[in-house]
PDB file of N, CA and C in Angstrom:
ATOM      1  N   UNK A   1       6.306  -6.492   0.632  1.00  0.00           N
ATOM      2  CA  UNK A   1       5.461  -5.834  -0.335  1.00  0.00           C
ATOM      3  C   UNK A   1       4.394  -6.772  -0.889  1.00  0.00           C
ATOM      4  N   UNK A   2       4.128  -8.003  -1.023  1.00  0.00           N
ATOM      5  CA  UNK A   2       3.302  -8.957  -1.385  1.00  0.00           C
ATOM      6  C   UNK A   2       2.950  -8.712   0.098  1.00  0.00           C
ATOM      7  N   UNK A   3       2.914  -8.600   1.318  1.00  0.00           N
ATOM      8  CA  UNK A   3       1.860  -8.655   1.879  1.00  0.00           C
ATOM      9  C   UNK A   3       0.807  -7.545   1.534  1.00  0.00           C
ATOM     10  N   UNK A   4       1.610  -6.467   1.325  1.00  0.00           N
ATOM     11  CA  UNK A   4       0.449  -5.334   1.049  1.00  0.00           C
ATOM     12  C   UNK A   4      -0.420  -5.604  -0.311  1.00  0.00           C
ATOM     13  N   UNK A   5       0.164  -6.027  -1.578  1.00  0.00           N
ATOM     14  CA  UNK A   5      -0.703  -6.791  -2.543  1.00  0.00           C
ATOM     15  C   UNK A   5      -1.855  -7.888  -1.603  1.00  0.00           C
ATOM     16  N   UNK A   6      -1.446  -8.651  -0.764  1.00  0.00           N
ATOM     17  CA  UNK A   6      -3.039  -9.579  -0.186  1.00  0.00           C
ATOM     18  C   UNK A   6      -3.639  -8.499   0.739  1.00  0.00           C
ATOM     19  N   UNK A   7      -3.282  -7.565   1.022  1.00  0.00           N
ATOM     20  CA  UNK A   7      -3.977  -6.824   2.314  1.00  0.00           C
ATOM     21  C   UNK A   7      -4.984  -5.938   1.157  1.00  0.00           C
ATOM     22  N   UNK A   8      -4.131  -5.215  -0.157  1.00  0.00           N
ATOM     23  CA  UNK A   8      -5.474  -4.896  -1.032  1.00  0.00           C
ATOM     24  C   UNK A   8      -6.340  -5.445  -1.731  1.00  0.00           C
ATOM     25  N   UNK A   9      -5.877  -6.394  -2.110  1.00  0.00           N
ATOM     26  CA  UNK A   9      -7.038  -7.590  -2.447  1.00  0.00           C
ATOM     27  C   UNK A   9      -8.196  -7.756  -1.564  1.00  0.00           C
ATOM     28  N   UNK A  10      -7.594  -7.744  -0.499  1.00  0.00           N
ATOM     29  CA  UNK A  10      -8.411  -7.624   0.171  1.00  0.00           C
ATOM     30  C   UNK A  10      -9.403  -6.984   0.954  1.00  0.00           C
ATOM     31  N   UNK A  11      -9.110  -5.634   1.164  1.00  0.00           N
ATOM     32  CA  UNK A  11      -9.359  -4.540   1.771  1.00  0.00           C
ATOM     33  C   UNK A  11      -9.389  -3.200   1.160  1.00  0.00           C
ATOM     34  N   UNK A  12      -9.546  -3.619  -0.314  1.00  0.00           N
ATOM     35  CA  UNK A  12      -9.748  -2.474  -1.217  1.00  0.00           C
ATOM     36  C   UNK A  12     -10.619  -1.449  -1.017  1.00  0.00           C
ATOM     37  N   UNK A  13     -11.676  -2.197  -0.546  1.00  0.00           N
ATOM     38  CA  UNK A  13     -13.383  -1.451  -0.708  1.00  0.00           C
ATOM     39  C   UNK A  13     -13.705  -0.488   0.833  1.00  0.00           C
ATOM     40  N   UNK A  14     -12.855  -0.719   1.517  1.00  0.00           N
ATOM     41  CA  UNK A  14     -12.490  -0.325   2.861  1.00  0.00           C
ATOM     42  C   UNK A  14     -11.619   0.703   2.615  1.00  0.00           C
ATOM     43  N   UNK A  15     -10.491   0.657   2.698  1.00  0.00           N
ATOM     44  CA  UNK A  15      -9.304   1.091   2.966  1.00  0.00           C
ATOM     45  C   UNK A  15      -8.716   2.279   1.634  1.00  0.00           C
ATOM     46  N   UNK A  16      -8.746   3.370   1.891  1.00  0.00           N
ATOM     47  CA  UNK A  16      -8.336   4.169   0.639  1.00  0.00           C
ATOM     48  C   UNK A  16      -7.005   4.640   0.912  1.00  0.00           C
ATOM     49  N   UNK A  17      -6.817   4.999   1.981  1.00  0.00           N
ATOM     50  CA  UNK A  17      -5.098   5.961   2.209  1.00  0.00           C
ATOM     51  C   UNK A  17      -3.992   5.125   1.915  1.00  0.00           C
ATOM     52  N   UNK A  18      -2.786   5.413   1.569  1.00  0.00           N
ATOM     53  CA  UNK A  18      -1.766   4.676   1.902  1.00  0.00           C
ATOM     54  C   UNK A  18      -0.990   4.296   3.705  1.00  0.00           C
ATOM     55  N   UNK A  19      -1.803   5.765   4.196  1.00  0.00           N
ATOM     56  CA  UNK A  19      -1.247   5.627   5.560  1.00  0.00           C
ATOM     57  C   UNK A  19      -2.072   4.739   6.204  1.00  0.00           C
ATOM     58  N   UNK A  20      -3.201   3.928   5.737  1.00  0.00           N
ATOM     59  CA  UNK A  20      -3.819   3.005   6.343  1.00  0.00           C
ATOM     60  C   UNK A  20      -3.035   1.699   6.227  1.00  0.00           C
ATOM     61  N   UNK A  21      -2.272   1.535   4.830  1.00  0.00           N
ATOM     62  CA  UNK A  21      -2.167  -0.039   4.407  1.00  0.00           C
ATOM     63  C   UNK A  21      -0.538  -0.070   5.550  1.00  0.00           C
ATOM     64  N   UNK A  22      -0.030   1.208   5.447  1.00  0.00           N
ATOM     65  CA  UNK A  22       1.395   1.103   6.403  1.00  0.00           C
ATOM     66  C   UNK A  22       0.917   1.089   7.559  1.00  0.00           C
ATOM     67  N   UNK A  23      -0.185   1.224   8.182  1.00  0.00           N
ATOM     68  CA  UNK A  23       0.034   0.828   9.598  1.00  0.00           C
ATOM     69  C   UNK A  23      -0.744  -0.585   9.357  1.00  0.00           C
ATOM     70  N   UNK A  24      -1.030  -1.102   8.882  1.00  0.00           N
ATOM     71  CA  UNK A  24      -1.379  -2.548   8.759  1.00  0.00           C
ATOM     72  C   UNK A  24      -0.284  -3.344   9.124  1.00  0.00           C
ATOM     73  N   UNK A  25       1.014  -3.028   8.235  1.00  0.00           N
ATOM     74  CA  UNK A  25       2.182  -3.506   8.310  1.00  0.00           C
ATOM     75  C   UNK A  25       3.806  -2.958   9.054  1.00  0.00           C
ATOM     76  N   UNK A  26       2.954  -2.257   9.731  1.00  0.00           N
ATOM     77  CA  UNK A  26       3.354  -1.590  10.962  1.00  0.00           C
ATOM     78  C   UNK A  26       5.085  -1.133  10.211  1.00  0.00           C
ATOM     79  N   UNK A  27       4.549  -0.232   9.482  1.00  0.00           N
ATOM     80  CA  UNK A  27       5.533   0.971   9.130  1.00  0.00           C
ATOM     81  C   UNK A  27       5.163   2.550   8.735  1.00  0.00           C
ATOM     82  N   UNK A  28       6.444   3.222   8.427  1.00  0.00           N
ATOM     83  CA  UNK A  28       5.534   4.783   8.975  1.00  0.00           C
ATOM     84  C   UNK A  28       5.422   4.235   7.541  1.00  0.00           C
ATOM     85  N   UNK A  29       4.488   5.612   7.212  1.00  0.00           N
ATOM     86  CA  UNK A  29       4.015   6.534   6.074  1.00  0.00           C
ATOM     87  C   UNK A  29       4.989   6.041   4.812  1.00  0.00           C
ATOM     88  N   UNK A  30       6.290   7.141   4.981  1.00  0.00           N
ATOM     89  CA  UNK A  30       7.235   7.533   4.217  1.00  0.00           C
ATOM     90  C   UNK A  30       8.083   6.142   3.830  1.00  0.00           C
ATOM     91  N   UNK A  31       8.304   5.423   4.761  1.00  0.00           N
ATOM     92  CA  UNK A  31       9.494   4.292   4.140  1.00  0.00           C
ATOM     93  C   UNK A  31       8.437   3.134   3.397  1.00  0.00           C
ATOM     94  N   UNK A  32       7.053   2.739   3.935  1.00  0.00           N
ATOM     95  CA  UNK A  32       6.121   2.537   3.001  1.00  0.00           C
ATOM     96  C   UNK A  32       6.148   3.032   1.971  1.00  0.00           C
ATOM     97  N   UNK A  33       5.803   3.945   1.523  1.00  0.00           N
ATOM     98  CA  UNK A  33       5.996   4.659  -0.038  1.00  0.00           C
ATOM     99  C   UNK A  33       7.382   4.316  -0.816  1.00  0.00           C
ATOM    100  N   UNK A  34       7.861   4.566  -0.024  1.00  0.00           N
ATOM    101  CA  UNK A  34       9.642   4.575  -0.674  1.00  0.00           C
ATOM    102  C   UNK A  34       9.653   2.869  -1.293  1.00  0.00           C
ATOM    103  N   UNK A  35       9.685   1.948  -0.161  1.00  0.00           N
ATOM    104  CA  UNK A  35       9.535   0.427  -0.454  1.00  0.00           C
ATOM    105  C   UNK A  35       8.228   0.165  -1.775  1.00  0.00           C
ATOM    106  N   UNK A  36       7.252   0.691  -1.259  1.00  0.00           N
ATOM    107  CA  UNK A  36       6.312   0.038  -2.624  1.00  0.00           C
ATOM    108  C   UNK A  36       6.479   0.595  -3.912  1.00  0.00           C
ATOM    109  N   UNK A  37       7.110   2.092  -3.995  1.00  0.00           N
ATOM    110  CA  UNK A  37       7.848   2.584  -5.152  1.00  0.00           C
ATOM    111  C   UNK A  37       8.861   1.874  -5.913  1.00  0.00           C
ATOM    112  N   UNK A  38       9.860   1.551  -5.200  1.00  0.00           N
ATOM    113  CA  UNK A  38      10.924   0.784  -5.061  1.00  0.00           C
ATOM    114  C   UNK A  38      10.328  -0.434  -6.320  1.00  0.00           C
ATOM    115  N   UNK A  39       9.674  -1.498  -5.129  1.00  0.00           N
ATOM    116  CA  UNK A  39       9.523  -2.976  -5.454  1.00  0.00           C
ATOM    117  C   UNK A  39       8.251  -2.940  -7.078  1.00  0.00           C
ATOM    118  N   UNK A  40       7.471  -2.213  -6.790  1.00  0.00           N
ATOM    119  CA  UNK A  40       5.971  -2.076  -8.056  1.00  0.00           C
ATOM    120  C   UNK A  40       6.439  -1.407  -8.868  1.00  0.00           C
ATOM    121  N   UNK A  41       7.168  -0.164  -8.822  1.00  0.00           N
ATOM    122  CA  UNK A  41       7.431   1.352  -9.605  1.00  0.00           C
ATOM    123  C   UNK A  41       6.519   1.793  -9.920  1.00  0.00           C
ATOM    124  N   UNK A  42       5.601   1.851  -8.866  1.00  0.00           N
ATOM    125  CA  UNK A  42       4.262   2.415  -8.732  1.00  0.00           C
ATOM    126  C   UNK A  42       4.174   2.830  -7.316  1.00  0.00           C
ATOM    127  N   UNK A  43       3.342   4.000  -7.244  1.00  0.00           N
ATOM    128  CA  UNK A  43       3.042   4.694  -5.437  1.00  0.00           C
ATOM    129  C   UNK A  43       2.225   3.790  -5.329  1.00  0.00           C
ATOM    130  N   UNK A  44       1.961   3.851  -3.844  1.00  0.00           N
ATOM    131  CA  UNK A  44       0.883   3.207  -3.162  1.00  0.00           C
ATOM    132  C   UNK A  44      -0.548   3.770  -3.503  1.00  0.00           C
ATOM    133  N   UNK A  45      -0.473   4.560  -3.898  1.00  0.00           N
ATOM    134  CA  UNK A  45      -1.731   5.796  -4.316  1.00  0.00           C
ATOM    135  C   UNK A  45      -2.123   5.459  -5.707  1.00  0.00           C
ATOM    136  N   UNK A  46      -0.787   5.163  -6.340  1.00  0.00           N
ATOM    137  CA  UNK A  46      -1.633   4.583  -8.257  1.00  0.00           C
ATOM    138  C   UNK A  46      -2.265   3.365  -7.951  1.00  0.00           C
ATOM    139  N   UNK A  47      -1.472   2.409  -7.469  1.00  0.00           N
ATOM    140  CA  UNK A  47      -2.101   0.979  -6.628  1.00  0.00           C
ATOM    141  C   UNK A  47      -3.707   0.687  -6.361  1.00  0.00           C
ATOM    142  N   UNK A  48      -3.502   1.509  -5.238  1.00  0.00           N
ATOM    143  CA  UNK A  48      -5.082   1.460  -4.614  1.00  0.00           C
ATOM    144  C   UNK A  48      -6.244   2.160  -5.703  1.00  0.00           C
ATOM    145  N   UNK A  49      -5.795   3.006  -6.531  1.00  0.00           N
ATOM    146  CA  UNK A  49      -6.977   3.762  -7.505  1.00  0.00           C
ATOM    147  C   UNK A  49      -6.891   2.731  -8.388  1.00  0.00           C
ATOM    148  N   UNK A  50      -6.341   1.833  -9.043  1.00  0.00           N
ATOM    149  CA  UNK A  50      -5.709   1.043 -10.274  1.00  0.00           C
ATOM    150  C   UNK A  50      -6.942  -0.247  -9.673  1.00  0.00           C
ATOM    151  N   UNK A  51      -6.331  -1.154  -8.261  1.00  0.00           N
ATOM    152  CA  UNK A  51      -7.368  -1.860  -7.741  1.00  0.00           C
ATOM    153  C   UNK A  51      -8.749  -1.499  -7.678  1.00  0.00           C
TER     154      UNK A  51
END
């Protein structure tokens, strides 16, 4: 999950979906969400609008 924190840092201005940042890190959709829920207690979707 800190990789996906440097991947939006980085790739904010690019990248809007969550299904983009999970195939970055080569996982589906759904267990992405579940994990960054999990670890932030935040979706991947508050994340990227918040950045």
């Amino acid at each position: 999950m800190e990789e996906f924190r440097r991947l939006l840092d980085k790739h904010y201005l690019t990248l809007h979906k969550p299904a983009d940042y999970a195939e970055l890190l080569a996982m589906s959709p759904n267990n992405f969400t579940k994990r960054c829920t999990k670890y932030f207690k935040k979706s991947p979707s508050a994340m990227i609008q918040e950045r």
